[in-house]
Protein backbone atom coordinates (compact mmCIF):
# COMPACT_ATOMS: atom_id res chain seq x y z
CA UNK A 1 6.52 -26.38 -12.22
CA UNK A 2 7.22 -24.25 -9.37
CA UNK A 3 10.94 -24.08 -10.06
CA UNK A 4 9.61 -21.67 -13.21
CA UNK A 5 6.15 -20.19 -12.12
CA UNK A 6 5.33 -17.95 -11.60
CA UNK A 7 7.89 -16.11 -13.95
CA UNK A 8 10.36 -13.48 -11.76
CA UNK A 9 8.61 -14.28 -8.64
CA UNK A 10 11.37 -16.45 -6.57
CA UNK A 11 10.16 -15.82 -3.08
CA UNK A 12 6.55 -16.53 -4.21
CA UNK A 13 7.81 -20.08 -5.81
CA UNK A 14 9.24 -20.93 -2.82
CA UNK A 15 6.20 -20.25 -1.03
CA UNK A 16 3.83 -22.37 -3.17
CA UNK A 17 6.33 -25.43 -2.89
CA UNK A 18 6.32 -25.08 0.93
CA UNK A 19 2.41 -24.79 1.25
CA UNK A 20 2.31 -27.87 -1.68
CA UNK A 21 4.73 -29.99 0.47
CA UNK A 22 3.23 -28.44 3.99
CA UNK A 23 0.21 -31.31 4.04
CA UNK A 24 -1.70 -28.65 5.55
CA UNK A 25 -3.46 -26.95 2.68
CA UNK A 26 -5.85 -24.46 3.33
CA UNK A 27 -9.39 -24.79 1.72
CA UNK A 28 -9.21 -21.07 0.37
CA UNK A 29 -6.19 -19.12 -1.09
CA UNK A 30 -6.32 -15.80 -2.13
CA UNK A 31 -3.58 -14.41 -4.69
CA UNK A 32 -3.92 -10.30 -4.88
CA UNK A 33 -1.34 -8.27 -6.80
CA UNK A 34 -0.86 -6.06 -9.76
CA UNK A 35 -1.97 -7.18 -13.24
CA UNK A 36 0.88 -9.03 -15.05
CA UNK A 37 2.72 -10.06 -11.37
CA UNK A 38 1.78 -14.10 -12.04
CA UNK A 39 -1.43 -14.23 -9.71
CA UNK A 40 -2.91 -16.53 -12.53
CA UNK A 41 -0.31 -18.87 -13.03
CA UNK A 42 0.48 -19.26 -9.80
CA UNK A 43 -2.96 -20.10 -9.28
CA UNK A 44 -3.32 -22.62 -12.02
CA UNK A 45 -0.01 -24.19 -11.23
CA UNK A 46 -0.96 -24.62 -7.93
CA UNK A 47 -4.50 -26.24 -8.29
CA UNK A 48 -2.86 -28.48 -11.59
CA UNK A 49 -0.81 -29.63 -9.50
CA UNK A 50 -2.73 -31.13 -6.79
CA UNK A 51 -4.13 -33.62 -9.88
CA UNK A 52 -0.68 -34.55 -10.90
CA UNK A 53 0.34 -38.13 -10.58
CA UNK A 54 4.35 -37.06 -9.93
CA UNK A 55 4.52 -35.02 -7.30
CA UNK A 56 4.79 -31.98 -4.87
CA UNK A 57 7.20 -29.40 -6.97
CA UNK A 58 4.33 -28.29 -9.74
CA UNK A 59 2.46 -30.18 -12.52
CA UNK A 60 4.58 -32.08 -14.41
CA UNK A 61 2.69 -31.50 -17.39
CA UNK A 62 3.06 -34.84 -18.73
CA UNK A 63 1.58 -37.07 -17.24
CA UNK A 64 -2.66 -38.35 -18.32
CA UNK A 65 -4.46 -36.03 -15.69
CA UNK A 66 -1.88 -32.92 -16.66
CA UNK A 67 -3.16 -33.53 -20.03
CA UNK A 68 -6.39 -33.09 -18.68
CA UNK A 69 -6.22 -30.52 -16.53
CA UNK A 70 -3.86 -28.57 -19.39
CA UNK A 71 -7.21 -28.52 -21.55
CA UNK A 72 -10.10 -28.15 -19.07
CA UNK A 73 -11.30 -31.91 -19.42
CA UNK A 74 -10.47 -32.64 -15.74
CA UNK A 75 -14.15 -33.54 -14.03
CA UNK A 76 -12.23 -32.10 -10.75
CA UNK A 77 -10.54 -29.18 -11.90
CA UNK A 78 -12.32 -25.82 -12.86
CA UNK A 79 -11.65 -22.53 -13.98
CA UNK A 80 -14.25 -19.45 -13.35
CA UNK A 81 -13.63 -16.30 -15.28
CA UNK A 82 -15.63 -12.86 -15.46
CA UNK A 83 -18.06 -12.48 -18.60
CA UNK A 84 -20.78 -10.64 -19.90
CA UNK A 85 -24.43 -12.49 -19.31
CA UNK A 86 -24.89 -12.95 -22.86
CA UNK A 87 -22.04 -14.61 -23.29
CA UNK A 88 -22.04 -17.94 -24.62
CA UNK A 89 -20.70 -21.02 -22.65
CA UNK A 90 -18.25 -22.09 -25.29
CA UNK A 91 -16.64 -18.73 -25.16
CA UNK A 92 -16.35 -18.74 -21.56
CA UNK A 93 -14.63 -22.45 -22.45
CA UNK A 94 -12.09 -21.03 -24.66
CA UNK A 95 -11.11 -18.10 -22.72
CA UNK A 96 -10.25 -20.08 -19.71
CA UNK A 97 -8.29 -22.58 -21.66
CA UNK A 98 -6.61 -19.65 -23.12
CA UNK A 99 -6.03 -18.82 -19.42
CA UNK A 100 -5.11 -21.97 -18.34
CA UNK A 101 -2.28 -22.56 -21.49
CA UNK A 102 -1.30 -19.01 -21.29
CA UNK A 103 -1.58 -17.19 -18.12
CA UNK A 104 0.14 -14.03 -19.09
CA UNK A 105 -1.47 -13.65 -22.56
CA UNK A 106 -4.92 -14.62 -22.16
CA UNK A 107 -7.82 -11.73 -22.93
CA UNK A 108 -8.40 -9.71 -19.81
CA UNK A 109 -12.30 -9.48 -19.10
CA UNK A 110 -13.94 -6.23 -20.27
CA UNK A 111 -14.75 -3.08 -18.03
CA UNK A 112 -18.23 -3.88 -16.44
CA UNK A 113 -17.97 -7.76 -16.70
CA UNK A 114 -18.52 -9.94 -13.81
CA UNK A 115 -19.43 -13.61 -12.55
CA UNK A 116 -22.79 -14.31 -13.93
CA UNK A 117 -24.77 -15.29 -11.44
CA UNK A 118 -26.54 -18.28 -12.26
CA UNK A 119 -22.65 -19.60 -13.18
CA UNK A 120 -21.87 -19.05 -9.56
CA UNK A 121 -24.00 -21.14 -8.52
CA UNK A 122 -23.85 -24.23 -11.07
CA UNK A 123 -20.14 -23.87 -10.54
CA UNK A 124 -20.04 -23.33 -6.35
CA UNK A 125 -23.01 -26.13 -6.38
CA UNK A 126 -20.47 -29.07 -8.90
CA UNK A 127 -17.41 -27.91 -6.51
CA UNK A 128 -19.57 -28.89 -2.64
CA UNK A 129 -20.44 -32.16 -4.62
CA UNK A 130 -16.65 -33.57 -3.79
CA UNK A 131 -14.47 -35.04 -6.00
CA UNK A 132 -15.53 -36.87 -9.16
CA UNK A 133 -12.14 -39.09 -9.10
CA UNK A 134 -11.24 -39.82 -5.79
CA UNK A 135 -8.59 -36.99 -5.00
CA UNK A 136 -8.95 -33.48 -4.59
CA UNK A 137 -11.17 -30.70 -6.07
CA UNK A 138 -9.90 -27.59 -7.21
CA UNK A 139 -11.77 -24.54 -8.48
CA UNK A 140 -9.68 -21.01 -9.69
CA UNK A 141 -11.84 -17.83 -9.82
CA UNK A 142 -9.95 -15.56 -11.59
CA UNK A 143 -10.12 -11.43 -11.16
CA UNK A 144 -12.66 -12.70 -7.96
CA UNK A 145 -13.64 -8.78 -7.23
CA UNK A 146 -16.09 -8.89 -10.37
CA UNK A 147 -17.97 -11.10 -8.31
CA UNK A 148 -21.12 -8.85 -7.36
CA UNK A 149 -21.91 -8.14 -3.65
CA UNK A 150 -25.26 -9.66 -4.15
CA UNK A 151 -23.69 -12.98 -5.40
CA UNK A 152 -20.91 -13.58 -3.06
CA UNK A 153 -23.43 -14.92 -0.13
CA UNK A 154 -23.11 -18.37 -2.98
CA UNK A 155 -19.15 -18.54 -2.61
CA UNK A 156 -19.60 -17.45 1.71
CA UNK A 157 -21.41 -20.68 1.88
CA UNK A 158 -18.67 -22.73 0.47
CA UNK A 159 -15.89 -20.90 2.32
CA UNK A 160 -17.09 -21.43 5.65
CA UNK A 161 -18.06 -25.13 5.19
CA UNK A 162 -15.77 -26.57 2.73
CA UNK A 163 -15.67 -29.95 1.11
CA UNK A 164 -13.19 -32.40 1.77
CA UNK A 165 -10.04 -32.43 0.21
CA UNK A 166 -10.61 -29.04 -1.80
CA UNK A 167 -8.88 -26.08 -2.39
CA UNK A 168 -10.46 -22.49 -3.94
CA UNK A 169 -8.24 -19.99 -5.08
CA UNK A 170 -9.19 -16.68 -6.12
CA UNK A 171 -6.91 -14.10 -7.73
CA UNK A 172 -7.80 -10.09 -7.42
CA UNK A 173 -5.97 -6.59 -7.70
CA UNK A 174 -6.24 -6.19 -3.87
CA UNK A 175 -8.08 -7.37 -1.17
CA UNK A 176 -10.43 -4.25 -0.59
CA UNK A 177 -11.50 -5.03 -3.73
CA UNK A 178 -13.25 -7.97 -2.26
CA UNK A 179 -15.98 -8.30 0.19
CA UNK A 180 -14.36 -8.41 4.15
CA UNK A 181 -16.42 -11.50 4.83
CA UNK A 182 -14.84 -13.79 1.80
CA UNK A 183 -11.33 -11.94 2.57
CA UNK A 184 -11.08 -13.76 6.41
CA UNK A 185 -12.24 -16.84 4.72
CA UNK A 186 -8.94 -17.21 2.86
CA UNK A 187 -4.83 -17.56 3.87
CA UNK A 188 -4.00 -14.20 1.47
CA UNK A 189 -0.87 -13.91 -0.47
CA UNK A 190 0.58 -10.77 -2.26
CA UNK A 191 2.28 -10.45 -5.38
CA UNK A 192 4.95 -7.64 -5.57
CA UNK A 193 5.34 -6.08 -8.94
CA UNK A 194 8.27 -8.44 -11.09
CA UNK A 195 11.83 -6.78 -10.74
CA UNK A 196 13.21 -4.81 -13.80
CA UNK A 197 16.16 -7.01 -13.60
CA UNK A 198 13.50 -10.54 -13.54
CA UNK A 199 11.55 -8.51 -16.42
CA UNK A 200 14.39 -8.20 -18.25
CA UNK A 201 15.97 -11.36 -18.23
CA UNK A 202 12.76 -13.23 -19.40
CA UNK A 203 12.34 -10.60 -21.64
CA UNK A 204 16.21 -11.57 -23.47
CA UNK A 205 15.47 -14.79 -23.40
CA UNK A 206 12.74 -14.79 -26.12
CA UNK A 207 14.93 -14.71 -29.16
CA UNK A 208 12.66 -12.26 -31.28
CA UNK A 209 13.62 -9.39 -28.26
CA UNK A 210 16.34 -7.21 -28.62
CA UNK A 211 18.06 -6.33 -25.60
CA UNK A 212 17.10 -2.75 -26.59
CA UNK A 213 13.72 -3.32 -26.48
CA UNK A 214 13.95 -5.63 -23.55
CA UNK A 215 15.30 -2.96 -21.96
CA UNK A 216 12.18 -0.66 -22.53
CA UNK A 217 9.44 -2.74 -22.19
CA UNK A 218 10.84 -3.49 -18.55
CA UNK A 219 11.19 -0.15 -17.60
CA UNK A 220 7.84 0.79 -18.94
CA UNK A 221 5.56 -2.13 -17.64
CA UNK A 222 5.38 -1.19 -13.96
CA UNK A 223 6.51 -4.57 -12.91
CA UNK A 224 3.69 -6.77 -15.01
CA UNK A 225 5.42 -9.17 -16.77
CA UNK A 226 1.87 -9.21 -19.37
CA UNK A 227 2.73 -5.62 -19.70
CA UNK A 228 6.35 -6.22 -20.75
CA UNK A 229 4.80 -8.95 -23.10
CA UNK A 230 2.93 -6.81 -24.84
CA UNK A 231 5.22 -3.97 -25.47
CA UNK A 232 7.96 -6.30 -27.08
CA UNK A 233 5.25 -6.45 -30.10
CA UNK A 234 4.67 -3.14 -29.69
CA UNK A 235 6.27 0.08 -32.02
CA UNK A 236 8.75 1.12 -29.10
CA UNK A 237 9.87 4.15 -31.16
CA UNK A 238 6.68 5.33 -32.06
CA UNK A 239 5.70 5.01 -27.95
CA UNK A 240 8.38 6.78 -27.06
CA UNK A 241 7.48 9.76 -29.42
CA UNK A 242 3.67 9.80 -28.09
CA UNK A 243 5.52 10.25 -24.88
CA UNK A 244 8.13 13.06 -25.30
CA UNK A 245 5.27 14.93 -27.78
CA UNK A 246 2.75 14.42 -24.85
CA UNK A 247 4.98 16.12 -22.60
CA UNK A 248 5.88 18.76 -24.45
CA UNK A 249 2.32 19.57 -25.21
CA UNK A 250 1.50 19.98 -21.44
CA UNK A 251 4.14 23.05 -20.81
CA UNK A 252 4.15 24.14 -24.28
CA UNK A 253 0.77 23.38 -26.53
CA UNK A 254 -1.85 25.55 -27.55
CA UNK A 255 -5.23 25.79 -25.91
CA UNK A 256 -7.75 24.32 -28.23
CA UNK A 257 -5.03 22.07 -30.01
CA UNK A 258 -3.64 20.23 -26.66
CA UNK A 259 -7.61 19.89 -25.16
CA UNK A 260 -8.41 18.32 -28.35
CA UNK A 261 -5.28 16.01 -28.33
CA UNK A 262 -5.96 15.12 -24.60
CA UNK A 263 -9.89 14.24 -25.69
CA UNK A 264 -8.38 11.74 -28.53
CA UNK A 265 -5.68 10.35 -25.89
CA UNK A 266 -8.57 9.82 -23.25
CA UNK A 267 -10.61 7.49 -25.72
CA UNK A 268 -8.17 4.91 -25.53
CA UNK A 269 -7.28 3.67 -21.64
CA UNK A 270 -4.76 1.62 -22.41
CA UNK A 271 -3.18 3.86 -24.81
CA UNK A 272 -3.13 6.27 -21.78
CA UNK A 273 -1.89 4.27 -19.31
CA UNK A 274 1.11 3.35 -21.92
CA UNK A 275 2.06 6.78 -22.95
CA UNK A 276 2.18 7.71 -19.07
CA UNK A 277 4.27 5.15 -18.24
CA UNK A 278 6.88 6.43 -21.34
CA UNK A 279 6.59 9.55 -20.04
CA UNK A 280 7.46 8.55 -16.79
CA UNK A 281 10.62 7.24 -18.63
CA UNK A 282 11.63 10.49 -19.97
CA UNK A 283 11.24 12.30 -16.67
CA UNK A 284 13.43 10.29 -15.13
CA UNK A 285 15.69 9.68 -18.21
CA UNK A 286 15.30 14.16 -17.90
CA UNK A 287 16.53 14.28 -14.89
CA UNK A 288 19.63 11.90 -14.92
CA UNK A 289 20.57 14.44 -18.34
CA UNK A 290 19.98 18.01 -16.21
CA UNK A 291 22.08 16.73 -12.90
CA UNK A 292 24.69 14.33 -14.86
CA UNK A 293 24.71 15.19 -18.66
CA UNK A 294 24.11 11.88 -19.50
CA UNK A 295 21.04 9.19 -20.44
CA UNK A 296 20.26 5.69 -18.84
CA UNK A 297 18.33 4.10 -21.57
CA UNK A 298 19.42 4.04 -25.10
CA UNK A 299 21.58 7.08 -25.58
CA UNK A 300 21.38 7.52 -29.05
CA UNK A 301 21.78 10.82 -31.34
CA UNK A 302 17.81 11.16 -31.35
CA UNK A 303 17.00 10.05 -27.92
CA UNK A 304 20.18 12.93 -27.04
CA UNK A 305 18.22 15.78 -29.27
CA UNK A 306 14.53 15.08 -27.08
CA UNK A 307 16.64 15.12 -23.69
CA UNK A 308 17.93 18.15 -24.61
CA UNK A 309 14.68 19.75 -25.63
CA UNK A 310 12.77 18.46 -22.73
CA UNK A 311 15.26 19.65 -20.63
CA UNK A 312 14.96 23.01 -21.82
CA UNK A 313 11.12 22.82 -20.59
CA UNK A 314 11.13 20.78 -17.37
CA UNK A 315 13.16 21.80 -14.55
CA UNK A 316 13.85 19.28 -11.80
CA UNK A 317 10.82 20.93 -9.86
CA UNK A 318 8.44 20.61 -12.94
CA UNK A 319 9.58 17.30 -12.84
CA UNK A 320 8.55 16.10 -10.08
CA UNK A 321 5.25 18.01 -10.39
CA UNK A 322 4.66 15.84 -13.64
CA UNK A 323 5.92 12.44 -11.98
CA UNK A 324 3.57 13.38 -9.51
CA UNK A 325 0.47 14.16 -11.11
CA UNK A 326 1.14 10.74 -13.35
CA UNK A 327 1.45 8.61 -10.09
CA UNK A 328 -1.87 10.66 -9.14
CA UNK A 329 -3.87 9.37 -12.27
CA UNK A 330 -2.53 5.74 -11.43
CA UNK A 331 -3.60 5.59 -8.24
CA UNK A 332 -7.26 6.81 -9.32
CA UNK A 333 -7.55 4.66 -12.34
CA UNK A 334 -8.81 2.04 -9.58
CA UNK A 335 -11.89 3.95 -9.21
CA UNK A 336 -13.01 4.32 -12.49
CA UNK A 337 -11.92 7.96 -13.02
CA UNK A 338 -12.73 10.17 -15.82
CA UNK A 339 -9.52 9.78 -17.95
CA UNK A 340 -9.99 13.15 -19.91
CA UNK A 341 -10.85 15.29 -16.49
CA UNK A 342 -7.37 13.80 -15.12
CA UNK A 343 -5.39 14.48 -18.41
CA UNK A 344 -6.46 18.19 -18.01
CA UNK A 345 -6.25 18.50 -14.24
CA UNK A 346 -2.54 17.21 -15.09
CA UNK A 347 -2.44 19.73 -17.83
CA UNK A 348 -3.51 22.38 -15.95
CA UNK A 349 -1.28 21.71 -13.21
CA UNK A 350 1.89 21.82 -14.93
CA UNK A 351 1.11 24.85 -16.65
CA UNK A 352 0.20 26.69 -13.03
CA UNK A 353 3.89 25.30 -12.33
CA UNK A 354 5.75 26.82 -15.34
């Protein structure tokens, strides 16, 4: 329902009721945002809900065609996600159910994946067809930029001359990621990284978080509720010393030993991305201890000792140098960067700012 998806998105709920209850729907929707911001569920929710025998404020979720839609058996309702060629139609299956039951948890494609083709066009080709049951027929592509250039003239077709009664949503990082053509086809609508205090309150309300961690893992998921997910399960400690070690390393670490360590780091992107975003933490966390003498997250005896050490190392001008050069990899990681050439490059940086 829309009163709870997508999760810490209240202005975006509000939205989808009024363009559910609006009786003007447009034929194309596109949902852009960060990973983890509820550009999925919002998605699903809406097109699940156009099958829904009860009404305008989501799917119910109980009635038959909810149960349908809920497991991919609804002849009007379809799902399209990214895969490799080879991969099998049954997979493809379960992954979108996985998607459809868990929007936030589902497996993300794989770098270099993208809509197959030949699926494009069975699915685009089903979707002109019209409605199998009488009402409307919905299609989600989700992460829409893996479409290739040379496929998208399929989807063009069915933008500018929609069936009746349908609705296509896709869902993407941003719009430039998509071609200009299939952008001005569709009413867009961003999603705004969740709010630390929306992250955190979902977070607390699982009863296997402690507010500790819930704390953490909303600080260091950069708004993406999947993030935050993830990072619950995840050895917060043992993040947190990647992080403060990393940043040591930078200003203090020997040649050969930190350009090995930054090789091993680069091998895993996700890994990077995390122990940025810790560090991040710390600078900040740094900072607050130089100018007040005090921490904002967990101030215990240990997390008091690193403060104290980094502090000795980073000065608020090496500080912002670092929070820089981390915002700097971010932004690149878009375009496929070379993670070990931007772990140096930070590297070097820093030390040239010692």
């Amino acid at each position: 329902m829309f009163s709870e998806t997508p999760i810490g998105q209240p202005r975006i709920r509000r939205i989808l009721e009024r363009i559910r209850t609006s009786g003007r729907l447009p034929h194309a929707l596109l949902f852009w945002g960060p990973e983890g911001t509820g550009k999925t569920s919002a998605a699903i929710e809406l097109a699940r809900s156009l099958h829904c025998d009860r009404g305008e404020t989501g799917a119910c979720g109980e009635c038959a065609p909810c149960g349908r839609t809920g497991t991919l058996g609804h002849a009007d309702f379809n799902v399209i996600v990214p895969a490799m060629r080879k991969t099998k139609d049954a997979e493809l299956r379960r992954v979108a159910e996985e998607a459809v039951s868990d929007p936030y948890g589902y497996p993300m494609p794989d770098e270099g994946t993208s809509v197959v083709v030949e699926r494009l066009r069975e699915a685009v080709k089903e979707f002109t067809l019209g409605s199998f049951e009488g009402g409307w027929r919905t299609m989600v592509f989700l992460d829409a930029h893996r479409i290739r250039p040379e496929s998208a003239n399929i989807l063009l077709k069915t933008l500018e001359e929609p069936p009746e009664q349908s609705l296509m949503i896709l869902t993407a990082p941003a719009p430039e990621r998509l071609l200009p053509t299939i952008v001005s086809r569709c009413q867009a609508l961003a999603f705004p990284p969740v709010s630390r205090t929306e992250l955190k309150a979902h977070l607390t309300s699982l009863t296997s978080v402690s507010e500790t961690v819930a704390e953490y893992a909303a600080d260091a998921s950069g708004g993406s509720l999947r993030r935050a997910i993830a990072l619950t399960g995840e050895d917060v400690a043992g993040l947190q010393a990647r992080a403060s070690r990393f940043l040591e390393a930078l200003v203090t670490g020997r040649e050969a030993h930190t350009f090995l360590a930054l090789e091993q780091l680069a091998s895993d992107k996700q890994e990077v991305f995390d122990v940025l975003q810790a560090a991040e933490i710390w600078l900040a966390d740094t900072l607050r201890f130089r100018q007040r003498g005090e921490a904002a997250f967990a101030p215990e005896a240990p997390r008091i000792q690193t403060l104290r050490e980094l502090s000795s190392l980073f000065d608020e001008k090496l500080i912002d140098t670092a929070a820089r050069e981390i915002e700097r990899i971010r932004d690149m990681s878009l375009r496929n960067i070379n993670l070990q050439v931007s772990l140096v490059s930070m590297w070097r940086t820093l030390q040239r700012a010692v």
